[in-house]
C-alpha atoms as a PDB file:
ATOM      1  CA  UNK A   1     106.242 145.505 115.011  1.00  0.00           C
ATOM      2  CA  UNK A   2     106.356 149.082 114.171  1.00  0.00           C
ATOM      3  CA  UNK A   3     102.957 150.994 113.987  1.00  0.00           C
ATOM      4  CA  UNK A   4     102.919 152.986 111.076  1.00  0.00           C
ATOM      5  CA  UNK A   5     101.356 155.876 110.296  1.00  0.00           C
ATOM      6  CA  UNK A   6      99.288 156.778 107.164  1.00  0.00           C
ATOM      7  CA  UNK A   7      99.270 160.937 107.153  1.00  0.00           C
ATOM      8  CA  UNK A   8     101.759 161.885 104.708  1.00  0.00           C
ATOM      9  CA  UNK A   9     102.521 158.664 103.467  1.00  0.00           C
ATOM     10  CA  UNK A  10     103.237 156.760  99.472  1.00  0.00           C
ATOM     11  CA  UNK A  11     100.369 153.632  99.226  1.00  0.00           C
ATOM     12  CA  UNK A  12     100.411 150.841  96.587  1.00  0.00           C
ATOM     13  CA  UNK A  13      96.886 148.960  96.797  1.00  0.00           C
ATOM     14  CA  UNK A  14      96.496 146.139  94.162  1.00  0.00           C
ATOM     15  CA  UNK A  15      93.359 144.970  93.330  1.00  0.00           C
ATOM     16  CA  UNK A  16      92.132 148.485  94.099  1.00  0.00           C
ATOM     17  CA  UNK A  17      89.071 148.580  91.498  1.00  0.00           C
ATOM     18  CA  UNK A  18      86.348 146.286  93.612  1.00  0.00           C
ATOM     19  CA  UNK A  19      85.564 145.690  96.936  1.00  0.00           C
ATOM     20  CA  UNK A  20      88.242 146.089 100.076  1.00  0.00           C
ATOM     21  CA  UNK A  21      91.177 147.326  97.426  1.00  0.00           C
ATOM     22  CA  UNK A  22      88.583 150.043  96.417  1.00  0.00           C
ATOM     23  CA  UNK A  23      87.425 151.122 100.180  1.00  0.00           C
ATOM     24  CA  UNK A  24      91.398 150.769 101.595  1.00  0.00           C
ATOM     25  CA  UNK A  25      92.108 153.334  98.210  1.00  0.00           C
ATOM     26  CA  UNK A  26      89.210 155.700  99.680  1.00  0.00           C
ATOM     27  CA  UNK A  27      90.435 155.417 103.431  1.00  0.00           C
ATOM     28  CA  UNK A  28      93.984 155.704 102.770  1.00  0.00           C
ATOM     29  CA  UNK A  29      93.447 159.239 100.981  1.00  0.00           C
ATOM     30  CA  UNK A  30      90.960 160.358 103.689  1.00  0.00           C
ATOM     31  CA  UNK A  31      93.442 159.643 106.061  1.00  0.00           C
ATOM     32  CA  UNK A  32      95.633 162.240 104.078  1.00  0.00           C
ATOM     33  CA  UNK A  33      97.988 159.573 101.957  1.00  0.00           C
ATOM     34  CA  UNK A  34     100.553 161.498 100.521  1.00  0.00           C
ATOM     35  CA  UNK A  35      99.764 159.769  97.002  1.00  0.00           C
ATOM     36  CA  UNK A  36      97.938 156.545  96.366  1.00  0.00           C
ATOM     37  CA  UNK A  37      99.160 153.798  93.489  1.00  0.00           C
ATOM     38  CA  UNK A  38      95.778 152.427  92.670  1.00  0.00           C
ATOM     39  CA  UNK A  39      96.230 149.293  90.524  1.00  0.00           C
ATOM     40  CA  UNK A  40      94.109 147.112  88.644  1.00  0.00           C
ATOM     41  CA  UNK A  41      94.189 144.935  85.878  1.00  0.00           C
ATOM     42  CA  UNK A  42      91.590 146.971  83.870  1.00  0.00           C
ATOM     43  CA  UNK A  43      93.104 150.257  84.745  1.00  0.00           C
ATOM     44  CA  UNK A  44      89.716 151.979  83.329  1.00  0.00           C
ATOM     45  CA  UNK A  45      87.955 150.298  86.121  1.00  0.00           C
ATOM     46  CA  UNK A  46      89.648 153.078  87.928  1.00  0.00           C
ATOM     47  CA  UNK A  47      88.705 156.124  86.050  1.00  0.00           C
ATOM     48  CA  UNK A  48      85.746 156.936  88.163  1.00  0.00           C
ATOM     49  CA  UNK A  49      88.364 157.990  90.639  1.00  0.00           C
ATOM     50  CA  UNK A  50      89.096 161.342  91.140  1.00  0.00           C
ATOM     51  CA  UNK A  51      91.971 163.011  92.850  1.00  0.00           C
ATOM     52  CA  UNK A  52      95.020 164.379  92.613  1.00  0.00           C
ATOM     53  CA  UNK A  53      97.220 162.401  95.273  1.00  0.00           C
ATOM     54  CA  UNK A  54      96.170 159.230  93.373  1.00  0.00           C
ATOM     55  CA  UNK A  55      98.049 157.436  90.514  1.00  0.00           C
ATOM     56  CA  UNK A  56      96.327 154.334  88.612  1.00  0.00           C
ATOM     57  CA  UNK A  57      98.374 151.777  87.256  1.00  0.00           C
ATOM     58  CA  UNK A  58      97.766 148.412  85.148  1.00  0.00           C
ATOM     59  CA  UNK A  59      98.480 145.804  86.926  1.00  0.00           C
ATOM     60  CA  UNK A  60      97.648 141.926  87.226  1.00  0.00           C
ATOM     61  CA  UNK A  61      99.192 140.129  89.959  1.00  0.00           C
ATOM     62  CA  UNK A  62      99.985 137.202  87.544  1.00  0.00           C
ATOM     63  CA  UNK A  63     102.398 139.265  85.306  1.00  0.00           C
ATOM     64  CA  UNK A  64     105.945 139.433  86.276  1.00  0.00           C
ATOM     65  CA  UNK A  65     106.181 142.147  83.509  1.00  0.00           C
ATOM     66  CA  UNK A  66     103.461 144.051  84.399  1.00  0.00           C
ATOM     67  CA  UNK A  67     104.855 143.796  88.317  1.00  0.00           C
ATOM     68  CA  UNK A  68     108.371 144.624  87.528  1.00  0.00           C
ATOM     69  CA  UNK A  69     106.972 147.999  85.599  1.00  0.00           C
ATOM     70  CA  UNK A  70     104.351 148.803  88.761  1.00  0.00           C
ATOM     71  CA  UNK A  71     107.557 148.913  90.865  1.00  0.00           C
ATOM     72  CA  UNK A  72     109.559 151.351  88.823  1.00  0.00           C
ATOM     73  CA  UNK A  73     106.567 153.484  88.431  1.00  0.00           C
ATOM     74  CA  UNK A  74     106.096 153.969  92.026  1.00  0.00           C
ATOM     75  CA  UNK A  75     109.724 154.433  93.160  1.00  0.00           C
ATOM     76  CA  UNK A  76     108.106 156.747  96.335  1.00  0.00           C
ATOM     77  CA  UNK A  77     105.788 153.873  97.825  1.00  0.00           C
ATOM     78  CA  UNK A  78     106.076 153.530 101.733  1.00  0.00           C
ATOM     79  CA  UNK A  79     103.239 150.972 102.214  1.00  0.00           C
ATOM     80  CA  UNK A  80     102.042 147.900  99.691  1.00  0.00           C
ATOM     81  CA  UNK A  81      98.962 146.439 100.419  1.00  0.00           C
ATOM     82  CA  UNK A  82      98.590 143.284  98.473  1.00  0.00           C
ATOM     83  CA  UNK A  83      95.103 142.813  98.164  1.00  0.00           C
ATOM     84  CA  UNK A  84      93.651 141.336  94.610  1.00  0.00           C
ATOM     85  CA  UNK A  85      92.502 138.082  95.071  1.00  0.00           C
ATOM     86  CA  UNK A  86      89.985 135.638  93.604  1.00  0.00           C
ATOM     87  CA  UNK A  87      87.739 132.842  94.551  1.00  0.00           C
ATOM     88  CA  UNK A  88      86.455 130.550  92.343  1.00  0.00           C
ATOM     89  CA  UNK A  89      84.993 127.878  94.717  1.00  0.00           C
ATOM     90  CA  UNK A  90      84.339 124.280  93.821  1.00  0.00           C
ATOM     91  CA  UNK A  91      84.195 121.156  95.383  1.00  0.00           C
ATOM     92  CA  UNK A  92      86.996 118.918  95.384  1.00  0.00           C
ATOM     93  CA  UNK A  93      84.902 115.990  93.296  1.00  0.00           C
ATOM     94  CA  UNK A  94      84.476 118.680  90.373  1.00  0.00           C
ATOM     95  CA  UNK A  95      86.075 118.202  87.556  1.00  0.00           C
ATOM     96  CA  UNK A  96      87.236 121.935  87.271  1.00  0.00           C
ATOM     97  CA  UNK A  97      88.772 122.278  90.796  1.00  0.00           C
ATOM     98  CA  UNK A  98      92.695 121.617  89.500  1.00  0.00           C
ATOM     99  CA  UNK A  99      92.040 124.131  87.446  1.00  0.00           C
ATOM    100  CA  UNK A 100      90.376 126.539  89.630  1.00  0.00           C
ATOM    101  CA  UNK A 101      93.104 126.112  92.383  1.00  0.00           C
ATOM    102  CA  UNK A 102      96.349 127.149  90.094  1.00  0.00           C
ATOM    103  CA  UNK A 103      94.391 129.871  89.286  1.00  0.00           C
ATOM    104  CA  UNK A 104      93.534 130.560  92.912  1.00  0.00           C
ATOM    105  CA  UNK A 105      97.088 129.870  93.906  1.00  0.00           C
ATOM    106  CA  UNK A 106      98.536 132.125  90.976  1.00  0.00           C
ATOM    107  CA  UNK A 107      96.679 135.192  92.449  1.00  0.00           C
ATOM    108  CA  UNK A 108      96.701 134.675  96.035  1.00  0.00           C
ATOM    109  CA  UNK A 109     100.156 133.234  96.774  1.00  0.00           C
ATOM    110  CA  UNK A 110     102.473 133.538  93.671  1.00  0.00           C
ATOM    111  CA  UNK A 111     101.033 137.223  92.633  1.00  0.00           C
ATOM    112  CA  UNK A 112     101.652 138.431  96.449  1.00  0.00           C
ATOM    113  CA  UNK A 113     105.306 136.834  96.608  1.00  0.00           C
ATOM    114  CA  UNK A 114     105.906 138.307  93.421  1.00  0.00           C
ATOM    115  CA  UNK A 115     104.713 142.022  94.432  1.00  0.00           C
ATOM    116  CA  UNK A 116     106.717 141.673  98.046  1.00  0.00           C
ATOM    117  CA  UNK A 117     110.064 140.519  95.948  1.00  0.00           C
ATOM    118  CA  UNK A 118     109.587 143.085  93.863  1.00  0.00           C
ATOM    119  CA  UNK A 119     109.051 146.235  95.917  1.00  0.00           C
ATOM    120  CA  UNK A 120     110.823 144.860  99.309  1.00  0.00           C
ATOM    121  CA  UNK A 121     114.582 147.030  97.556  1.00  0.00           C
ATOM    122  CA  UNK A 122     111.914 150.311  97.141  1.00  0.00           C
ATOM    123  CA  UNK A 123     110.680 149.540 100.796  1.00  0.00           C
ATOM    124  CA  UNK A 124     114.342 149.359 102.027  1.00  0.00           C
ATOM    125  CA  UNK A 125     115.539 152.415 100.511  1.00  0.00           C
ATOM    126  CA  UNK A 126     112.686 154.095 101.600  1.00  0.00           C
ATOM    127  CA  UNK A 127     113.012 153.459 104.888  1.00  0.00           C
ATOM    128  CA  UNK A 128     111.558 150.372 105.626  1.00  0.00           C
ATOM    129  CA  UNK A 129     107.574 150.794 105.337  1.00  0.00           C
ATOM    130  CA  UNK A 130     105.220 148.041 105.121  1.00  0.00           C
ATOM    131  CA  UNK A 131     103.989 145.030 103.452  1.00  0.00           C
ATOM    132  CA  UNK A 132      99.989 144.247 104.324  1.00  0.00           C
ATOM    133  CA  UNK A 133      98.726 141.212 103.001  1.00  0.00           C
ATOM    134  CA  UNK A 134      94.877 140.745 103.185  1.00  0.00           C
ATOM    135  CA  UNK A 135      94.306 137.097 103.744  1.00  0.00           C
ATOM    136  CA  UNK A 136      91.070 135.554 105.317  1.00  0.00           C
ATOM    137  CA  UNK A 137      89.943 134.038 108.220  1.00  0.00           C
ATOM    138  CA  UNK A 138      89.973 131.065 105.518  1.00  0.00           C
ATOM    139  CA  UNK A 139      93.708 131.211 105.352  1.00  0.00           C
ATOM    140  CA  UNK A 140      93.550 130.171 109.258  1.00  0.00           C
ATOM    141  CA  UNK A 141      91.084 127.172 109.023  1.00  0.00           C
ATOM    142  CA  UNK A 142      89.702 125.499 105.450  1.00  0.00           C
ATOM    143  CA  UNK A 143      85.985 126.568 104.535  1.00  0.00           C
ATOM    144  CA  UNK A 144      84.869 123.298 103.120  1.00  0.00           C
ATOM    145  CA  UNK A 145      83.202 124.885 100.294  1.00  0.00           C
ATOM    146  CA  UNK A 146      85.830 126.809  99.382  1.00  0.00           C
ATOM    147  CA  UNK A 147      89.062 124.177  99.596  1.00  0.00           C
ATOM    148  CA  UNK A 148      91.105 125.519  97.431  1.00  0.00           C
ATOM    149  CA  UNK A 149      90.683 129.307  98.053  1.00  0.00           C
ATOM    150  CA  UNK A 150      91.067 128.696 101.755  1.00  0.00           C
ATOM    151  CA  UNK A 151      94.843 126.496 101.014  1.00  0.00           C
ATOM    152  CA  UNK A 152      95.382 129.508  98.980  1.00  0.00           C
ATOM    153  CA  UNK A 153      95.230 132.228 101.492  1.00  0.00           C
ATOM    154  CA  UNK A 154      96.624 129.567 103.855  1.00  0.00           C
ATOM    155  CA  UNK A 155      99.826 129.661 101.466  1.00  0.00           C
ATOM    156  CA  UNK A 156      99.697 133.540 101.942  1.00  0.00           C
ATOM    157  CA  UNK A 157      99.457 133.246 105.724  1.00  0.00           C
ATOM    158  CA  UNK A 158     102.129 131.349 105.577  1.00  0.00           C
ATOM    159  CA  UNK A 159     104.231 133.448 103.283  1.00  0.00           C
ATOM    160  CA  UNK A 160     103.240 136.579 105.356  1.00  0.00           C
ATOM    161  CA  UNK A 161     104.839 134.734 108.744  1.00  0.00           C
ATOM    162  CA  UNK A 162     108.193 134.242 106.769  1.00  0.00           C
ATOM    163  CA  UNK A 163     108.473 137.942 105.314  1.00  0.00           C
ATOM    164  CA  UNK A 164     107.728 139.242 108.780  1.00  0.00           C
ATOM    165  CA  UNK A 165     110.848 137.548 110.177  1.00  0.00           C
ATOM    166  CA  UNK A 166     113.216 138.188 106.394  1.00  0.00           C
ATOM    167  CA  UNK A 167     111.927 141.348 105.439  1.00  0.00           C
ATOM    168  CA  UNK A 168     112.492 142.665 109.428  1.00  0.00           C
ATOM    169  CA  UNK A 169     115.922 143.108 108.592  1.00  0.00           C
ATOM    170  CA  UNK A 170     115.793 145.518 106.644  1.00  0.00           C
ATOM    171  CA  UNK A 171     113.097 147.708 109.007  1.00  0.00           C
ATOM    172  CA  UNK A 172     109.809 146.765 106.953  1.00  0.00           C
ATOM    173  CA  UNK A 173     106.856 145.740 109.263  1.00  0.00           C
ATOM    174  CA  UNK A 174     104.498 142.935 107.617  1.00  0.00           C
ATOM    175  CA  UNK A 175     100.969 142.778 108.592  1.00  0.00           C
ATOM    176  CA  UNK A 176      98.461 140.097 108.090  1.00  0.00           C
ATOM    177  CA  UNK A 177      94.923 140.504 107.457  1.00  0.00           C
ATOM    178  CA  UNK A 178      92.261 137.979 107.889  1.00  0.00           C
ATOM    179  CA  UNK A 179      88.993 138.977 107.447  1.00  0.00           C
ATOM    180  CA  UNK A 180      85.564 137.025 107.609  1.00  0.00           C
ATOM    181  CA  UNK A 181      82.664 137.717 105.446  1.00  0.00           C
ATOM    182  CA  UNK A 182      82.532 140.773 103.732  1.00  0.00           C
ATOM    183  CA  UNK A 183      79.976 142.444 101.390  1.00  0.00           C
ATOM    184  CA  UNK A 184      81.767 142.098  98.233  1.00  0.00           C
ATOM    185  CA  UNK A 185      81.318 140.814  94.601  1.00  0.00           C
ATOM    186  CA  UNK A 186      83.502 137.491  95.958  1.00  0.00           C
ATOM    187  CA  UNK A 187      81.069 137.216  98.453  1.00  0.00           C
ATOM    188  CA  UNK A 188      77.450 137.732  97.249  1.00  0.00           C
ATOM    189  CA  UNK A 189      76.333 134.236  97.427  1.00  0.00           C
ATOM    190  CA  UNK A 190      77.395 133.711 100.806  1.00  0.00           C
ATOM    191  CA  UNK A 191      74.025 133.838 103.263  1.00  0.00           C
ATOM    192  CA  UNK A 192      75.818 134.873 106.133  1.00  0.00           C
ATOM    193  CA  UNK A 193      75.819 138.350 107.955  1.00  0.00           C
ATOM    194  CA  UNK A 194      79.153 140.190 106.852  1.00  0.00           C
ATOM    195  CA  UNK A 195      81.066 143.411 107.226  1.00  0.00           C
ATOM    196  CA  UNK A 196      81.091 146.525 105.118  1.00  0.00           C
ATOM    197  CA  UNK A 197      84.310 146.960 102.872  1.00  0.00           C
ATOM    198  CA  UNK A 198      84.727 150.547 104.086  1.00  0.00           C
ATOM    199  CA  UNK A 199      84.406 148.921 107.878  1.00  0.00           C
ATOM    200  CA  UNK A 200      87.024 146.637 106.992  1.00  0.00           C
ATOM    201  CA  UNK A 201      89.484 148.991 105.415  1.00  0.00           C
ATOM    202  CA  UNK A 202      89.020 151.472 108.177  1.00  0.00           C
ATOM    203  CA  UNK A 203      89.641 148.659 110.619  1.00  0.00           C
ATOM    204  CA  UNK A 204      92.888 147.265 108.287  1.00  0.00           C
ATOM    205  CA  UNK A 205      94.427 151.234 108.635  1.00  0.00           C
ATOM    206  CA  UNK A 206      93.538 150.768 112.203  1.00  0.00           C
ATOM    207  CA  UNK A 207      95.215 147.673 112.826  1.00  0.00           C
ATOM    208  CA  UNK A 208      98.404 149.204 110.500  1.00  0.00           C
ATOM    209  CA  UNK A 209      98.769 152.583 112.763  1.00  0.00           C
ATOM    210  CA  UNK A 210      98.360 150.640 116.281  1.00  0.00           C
ATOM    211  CA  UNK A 211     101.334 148.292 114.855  1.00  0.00           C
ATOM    212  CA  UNK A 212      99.391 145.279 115.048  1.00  0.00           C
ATOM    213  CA  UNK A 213     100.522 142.312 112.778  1.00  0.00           C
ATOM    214  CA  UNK A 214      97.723 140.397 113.191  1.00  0.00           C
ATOM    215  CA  UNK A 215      94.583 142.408 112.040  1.00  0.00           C
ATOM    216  CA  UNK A 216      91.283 141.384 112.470  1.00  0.00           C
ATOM    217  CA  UNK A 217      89.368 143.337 110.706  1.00  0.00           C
ATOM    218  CA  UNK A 218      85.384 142.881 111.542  1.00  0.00           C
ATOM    219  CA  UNK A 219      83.402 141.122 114.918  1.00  0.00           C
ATOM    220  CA  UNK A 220      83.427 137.572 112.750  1.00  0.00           C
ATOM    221  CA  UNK A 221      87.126 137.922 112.553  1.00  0.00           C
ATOM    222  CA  UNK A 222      87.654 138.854 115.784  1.00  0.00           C
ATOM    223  CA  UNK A 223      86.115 135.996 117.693  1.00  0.00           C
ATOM    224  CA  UNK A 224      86.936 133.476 115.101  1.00  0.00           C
ATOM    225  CA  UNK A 225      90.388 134.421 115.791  1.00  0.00           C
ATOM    226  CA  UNK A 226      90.052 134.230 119.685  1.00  0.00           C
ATOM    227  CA  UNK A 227      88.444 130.818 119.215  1.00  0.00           C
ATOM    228  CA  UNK A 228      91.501 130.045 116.486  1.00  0.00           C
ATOM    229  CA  UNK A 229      94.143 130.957 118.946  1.00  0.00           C
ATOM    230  CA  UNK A 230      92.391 129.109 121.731  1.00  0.00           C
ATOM    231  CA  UNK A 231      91.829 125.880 119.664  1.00  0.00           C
ATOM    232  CA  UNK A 232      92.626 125.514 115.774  1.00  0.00           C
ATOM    233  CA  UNK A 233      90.740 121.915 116.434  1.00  0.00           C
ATOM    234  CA  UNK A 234      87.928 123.753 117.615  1.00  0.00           C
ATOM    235  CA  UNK A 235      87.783 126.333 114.852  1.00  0.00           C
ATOM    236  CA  UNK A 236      88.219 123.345 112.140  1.00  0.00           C
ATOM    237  CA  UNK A 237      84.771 121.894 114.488  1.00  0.00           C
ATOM    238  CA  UNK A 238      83.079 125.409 114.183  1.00  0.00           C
ATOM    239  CA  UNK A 239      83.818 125.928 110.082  1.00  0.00           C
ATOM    240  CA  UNK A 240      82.408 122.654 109.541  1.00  0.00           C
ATOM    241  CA  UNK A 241      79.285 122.548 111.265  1.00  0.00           C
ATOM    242  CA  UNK A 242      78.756 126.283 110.340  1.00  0.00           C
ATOM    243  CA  UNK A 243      78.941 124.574 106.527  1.00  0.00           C
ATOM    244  CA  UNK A 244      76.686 122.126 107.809  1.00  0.00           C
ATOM    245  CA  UNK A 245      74.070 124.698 109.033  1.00  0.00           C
ATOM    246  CA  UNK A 246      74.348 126.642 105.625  1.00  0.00           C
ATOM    247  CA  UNK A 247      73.982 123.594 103.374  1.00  0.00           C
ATOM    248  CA  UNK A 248      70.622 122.617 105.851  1.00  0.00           C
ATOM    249  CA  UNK A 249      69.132 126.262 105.346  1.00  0.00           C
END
């Protein structure tokens, strides 16, 4: 895996208007990003946003269209970090949990696929770069209260172990990402301690220079992914009574 570095480099962050995507978009040009595509799907989201390396775009993840024209706007970009993602939670007895899961699955696993098919020719004739996919520690073992979301980012996980190995080929390093509980809109009902975005991001740019393709991004993530590669029996054991402690409280 080739560590790659962030000074003087062309960034595409998608879901850039909330939460990680916005504190990645604020590390990346502190780090001195060469220019920074910031896209979102309500590009005036953005417009608080002020500097002159950066470059908003429209863009939802579900929109082949609106994918396809990202990618010939940003011609330059060295480093993609698929990031939007949604999680609209459910039990699996609900009535609206079909729904909510092709909607989780169109954002987390089809929209990333999508973006790396996409821009994988611009990362090639650029040199190679980087694909970073921000998962979650969910993608490794299912949070019961969050089934679907968690096979979702399971699917990216997944996805992000195949492009690693195809998209090598050509020279373009794919990192993972697989954060726990972070202090975001997805996450304000949770009632568990959890990271700062701008932590995170700092950690994810971390994890990107240091050329390591598994990034855990914050101390939850860190020793849920010891105990993971330990024991994925064991981490399904911890997820489940940690649900069981939450649901008691």
């Amino acid at each position: 895996m080739n560590a790659q570095r962030i000074e003087g480099t062309v960034a595409l962050v998608t879901g850039a208007n909330r939460g990680i995507g916005r504190a990645l978009i604020a590390a990346l040009l502190a780090r001195g990003a060469k220019r920074v595509y910031a896209t979102a799907r309500d590009p005036q989201s953005l417009g608080d946003l002020h500097d002159e390396r950066l470059v908003v775009l429209p863009l939802d993840v579900t929109d082949a269209d609106q994918i396809r024209a990202a990618a010939e706007a940003a011609p330059d970009v060295e480093i993609v970090f698929s990031n939007a993602g949604v999680a609209l939670g459910g039990g699996i007895a609900e009535a609206s949990v079909v729904g909510h899961a092709r909607r989780e699955m169109e954002v987390n696993y089809f929209g990333p696929l999508q973006l790396i098919q996409s821009l994988a020719p611009t990362l090639a004739r650029n040199g190679g770069g980087a694909v970073v996919t921000v998962g979650s520690a969910a993608g490794l073992t299912n949070i019961p209260f969050l089934p679907t979301y968690s096979a979702s980012k399971a699917a990216l996980h997944s996805l992000t172990q195949a492009a690693r190995v195809l998209l090598g080929a050509q020279g373009t390093s794919v990192f993972g990402v697989y954060p726990g509980p972070v202090d975001t809109d997805m996450s304000r009902e949770l009632e568990v301690p959890k990271a700062s975005a701008r932590d995170v991001a700092s950690a994810i740019l971390d994890g990107v220079e240091a050329g390591n393709e598994d990034i855990l991004p914050d101390p939850f993530a860190v020793e849920f992914g010891r105990q993971f590669e330990s024991s994925p029996k064991a981490s399904e054991r911890q997820m489940a009574a940690m649900v069981a402690a939450l649901a008691a409280a």
